[in-house]
Protein backbone atom coordinates (compact mmCIF):
# COMPACT_ATOMS: atom_id res chain seq x y z
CA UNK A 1 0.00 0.00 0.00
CA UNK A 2 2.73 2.76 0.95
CA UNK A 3 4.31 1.70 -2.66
CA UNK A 4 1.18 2.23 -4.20
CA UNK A 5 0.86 5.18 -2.48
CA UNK A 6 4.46 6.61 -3.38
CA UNK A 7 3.59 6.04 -6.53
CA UNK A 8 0.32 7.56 -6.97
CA UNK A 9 2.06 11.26 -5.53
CA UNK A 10 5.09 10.65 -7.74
CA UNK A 11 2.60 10.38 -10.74
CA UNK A 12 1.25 13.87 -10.15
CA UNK A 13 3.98 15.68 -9.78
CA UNK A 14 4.49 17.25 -13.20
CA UNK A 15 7.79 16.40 -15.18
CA UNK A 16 9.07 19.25 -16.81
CA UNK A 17 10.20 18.69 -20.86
CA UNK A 18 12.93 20.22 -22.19
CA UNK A 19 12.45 22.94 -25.26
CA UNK A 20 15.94 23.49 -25.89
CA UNK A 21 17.27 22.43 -29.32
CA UNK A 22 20.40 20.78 -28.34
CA UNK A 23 21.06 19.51 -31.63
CA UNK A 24 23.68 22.34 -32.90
CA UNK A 25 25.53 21.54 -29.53
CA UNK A 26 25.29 17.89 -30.16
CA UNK A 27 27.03 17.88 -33.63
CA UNK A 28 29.85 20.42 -31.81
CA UNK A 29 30.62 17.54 -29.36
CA UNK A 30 30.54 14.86 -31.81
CA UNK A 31 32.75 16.37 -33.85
CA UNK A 32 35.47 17.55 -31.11
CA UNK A 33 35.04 15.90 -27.69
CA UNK A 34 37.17 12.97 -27.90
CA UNK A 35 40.52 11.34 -26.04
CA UNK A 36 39.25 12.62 -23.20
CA UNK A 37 39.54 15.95 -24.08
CA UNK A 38 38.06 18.70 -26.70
CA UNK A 39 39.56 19.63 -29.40
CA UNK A 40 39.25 23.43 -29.46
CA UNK A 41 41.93 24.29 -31.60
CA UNK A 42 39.67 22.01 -34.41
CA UNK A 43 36.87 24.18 -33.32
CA UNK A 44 38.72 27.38 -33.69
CA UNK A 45 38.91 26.17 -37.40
CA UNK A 46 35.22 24.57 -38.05
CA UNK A 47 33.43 27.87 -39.15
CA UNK A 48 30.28 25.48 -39.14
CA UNK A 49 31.12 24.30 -35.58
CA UNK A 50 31.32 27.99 -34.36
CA UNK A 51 27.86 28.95 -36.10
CA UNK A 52 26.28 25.51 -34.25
CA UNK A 53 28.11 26.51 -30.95
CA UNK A 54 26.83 30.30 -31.14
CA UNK A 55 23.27 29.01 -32.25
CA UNK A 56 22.91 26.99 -29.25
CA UNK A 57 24.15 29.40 -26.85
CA UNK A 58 21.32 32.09 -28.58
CA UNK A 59 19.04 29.11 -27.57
CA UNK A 60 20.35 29.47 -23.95
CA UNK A 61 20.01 32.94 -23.70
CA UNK A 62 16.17 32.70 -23.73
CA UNK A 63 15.63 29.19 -22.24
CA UNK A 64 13.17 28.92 -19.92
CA UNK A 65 14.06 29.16 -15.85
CA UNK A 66 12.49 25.54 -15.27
CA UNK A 67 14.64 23.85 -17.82
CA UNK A 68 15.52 19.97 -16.39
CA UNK A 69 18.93 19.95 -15.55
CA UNK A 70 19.94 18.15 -18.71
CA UNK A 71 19.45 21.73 -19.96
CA UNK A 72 21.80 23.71 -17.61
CA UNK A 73 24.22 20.67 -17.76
CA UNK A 74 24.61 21.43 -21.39
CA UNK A 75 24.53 24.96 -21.18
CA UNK A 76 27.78 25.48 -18.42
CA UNK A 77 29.51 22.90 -20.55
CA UNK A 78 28.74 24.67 -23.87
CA UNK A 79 29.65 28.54 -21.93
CA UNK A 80 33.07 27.08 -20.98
CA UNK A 81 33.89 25.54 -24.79
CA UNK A 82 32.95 28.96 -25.95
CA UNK A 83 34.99 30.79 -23.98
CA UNK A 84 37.97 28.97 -24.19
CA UNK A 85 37.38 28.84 -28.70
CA UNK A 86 37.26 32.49 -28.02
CA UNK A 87 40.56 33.15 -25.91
CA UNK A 88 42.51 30.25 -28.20
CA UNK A 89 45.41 29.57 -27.89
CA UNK A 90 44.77 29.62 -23.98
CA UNK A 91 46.61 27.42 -22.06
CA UNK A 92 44.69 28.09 -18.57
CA UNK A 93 41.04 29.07 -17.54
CA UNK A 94 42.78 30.42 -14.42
CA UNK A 95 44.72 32.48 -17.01
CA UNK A 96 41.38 34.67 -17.61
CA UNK A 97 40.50 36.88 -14.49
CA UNK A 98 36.75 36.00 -12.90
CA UNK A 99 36.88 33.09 -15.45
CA UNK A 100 34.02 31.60 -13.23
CA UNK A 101 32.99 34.40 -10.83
CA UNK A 102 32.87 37.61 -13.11
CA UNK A 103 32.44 36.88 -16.37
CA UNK A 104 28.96 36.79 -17.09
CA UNK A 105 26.43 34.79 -19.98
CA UNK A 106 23.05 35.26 -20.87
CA UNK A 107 20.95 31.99 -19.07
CA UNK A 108 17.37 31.83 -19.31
CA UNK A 109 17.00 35.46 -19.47
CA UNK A 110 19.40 36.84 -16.64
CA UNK A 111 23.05 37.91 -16.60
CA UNK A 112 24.97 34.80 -14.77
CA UNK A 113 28.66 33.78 -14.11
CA UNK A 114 29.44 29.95 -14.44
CA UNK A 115 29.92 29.92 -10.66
CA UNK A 116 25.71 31.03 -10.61
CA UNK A 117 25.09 28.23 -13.33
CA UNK A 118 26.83 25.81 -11.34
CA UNK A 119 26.58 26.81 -7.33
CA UNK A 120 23.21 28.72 -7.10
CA UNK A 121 20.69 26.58 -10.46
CA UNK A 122 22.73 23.44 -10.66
CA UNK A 123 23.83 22.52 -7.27
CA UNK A 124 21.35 24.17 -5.04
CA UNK A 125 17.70 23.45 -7.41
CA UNK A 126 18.80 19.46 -8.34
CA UNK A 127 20.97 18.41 -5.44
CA UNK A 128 22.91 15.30 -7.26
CA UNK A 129 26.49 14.60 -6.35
CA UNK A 130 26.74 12.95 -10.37
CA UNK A 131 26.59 16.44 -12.02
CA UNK A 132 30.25 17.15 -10.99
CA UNK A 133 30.92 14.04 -13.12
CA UNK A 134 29.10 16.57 -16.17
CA UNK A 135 30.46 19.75 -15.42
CA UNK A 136 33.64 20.09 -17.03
CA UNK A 137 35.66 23.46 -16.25
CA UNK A 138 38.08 23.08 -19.49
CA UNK A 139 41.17 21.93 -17.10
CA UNK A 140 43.02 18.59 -17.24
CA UNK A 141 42.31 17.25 -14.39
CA UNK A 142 37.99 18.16 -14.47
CA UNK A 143 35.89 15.12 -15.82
CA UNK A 144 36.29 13.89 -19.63
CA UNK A 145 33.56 15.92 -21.39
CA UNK A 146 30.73 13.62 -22.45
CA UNK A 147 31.28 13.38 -26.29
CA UNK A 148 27.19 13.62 -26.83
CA UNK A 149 24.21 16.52 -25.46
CA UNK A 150 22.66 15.74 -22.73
CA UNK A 151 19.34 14.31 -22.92
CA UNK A 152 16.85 14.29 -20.03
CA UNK A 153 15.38 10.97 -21.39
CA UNK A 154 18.62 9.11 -20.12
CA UNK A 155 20.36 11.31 -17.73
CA UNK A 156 20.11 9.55 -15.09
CA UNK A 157 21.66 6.43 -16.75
CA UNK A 158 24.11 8.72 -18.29
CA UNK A 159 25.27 10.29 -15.32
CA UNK A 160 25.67 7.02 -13.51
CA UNK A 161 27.98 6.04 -16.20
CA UNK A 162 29.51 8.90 -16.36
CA UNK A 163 30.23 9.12 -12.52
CA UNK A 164 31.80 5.23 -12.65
CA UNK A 165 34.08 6.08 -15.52
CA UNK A 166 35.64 9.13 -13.37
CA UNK A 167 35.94 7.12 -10.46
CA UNK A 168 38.06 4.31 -12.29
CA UNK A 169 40.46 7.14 -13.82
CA UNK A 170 42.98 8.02 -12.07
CA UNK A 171 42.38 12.02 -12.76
CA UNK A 172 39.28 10.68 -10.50
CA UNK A 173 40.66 8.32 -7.86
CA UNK A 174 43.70 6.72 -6.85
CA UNK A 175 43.87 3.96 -3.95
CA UNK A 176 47.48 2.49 -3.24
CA UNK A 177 47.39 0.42 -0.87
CA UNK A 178 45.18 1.53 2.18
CA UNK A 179 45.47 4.96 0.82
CA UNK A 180 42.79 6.51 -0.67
CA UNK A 181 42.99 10.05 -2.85
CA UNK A 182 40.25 11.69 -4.84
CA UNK A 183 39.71 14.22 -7.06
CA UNK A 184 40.06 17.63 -5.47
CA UNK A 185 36.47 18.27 -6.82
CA UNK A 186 35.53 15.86 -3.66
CA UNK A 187 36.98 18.03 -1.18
CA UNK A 188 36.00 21.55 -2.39
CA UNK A 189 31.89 20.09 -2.57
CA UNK A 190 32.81 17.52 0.26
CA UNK A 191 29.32 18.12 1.64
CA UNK A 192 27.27 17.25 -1.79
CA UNK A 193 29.56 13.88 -1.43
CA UNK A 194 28.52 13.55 2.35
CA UNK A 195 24.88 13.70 1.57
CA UNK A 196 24.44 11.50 -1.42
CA UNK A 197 26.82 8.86 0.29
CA UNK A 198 25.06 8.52 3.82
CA UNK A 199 26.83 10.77 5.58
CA UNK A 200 30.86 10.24 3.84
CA UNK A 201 32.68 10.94 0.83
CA UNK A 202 33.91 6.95 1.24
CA UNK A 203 30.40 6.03 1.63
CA UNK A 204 29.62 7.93 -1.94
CA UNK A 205 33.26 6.04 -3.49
CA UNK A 206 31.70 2.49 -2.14
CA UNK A 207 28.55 3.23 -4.32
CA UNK A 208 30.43 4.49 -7.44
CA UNK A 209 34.10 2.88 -7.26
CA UNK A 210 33.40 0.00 -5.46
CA UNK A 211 35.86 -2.56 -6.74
CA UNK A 212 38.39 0.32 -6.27
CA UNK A 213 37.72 0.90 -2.32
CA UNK A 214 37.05 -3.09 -1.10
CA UNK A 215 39.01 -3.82 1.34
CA UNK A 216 39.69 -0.45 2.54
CA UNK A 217 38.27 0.19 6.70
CA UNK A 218 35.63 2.96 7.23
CA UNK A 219 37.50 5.42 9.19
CA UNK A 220 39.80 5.91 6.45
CA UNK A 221 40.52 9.12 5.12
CA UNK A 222 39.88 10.23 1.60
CA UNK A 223 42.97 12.39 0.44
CA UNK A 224 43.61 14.97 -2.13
CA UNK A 225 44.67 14.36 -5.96
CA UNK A 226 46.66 17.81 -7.15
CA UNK A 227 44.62 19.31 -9.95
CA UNK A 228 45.70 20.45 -13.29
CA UNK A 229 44.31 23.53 -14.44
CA UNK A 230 46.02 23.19 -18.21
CA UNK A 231 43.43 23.56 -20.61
CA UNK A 232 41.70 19.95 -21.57
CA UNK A 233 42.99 19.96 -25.55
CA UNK A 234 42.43 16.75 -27.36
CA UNK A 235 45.65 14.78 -27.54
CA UNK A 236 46.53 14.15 -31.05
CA UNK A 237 44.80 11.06 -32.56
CA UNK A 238 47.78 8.52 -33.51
């Protein structure tokens, strides 16, 4: 009966679509996100990738506030591509002054920094640990850059994926023997880590990573991985 019940509420609560065209965005990443990086020198070149990246971004200028996060997922990602074509050859987002804090975009209708996108819409509306696994800052040492849009349809399955795959890379985690280090992302949002893993960062590693963490005790604490801020640039294909 409670099931049944649970069910019934979750039924009328209203899902909200996304009406963002994410098409133009989707050909920019299938055409430059790959080896783990983006290829934004290739970009810089691709008149045709520039018009589909500047199209999209017109589309997030006037998307609506109550987007699904698919929607602001793609739009930070697609912001920090643009910036970076923009400024190329750049060889650090920490180069640029207010990079995150002070530079602002046009997002559904208001003037935002990345840090808003991120801290103040993504973090604080959706309240999912995964979405650091999706928000990729242009450095080395951030996520690999899903090579596809985001889709609502099969975000959740895609952000499960893409949360295991960061955890088994070592610009993700690193255990030698009972020492455990994680990506510095895990200490600076510790507590979004604490909640979704019942109360500890380890906790959240034993759901994602757990072949990786067996075997080590509970008290154990998770270190830090350095972080390179380089820009992400494709490594040539060989």
């Amino acid at each position: 009966m409670r099931a049944l019940l649970i069910a019934m509420v979750v039924s009328l609560v209203p899902s909200v679509a996304s009406a963002l065209d994410v098409e133009p965005w989707d050909r920019v990443l299938r055409a430059h996100a790959r080896n783990e990086g983006f290829d934004y020198a290739g970009l810089a070149r691709d008149e045709a990738g520039r018009r589909d990246l500047a199209t999209f971004l017109e589309s997030v200028a006037t998307m609506r506030e109550d987007e699904p996060l698919s929607s602001w997922l793609n739009a930070y990602d697609a912001i920090v591509v643009s910036e970076i074509v923009e400024r190329w050859p750049l060889e650090s987002v920490m180069r640029v002054p207010g990079f995150f804090d002070r530079e602002r975009h046009r997002v559904a209708g208001r003037e935002r920094t990345l840090d808003d996108v991120e801290h103040r819409v993504i973090r604080a509306r959706f309240r999912d640990a995964r979405v650091h696994a999706a928000l990729v800052c242009g450095a080395r040492s951030c996520p690999a850059l899903h090579p596809r849009a985001f889709r609502e349809s099969d975000l959740d399955a895609t952000l499960d994926r893409l949360t295991r795959a960061w955890m088994v890379s070592d610009r993700g985690l690193r255990v030698e023997g009972g020492t455990v280090r994680a990506s510095a992302i895990l200490t600076w949002y510790r507590a979004d880590f604490e909640r979704d893993g019942g109360g500890s960062v380890l906790g959240w590693l034993r759901r994602y990573a757990p072949e990786r963490v067996r075997g080590i005790s509970d008290g154990t604490a998770v270190g830090e991985l350095g972080y390179d801020w380089s820009v992400n640039q494709a490594r040539a294909l060989r």
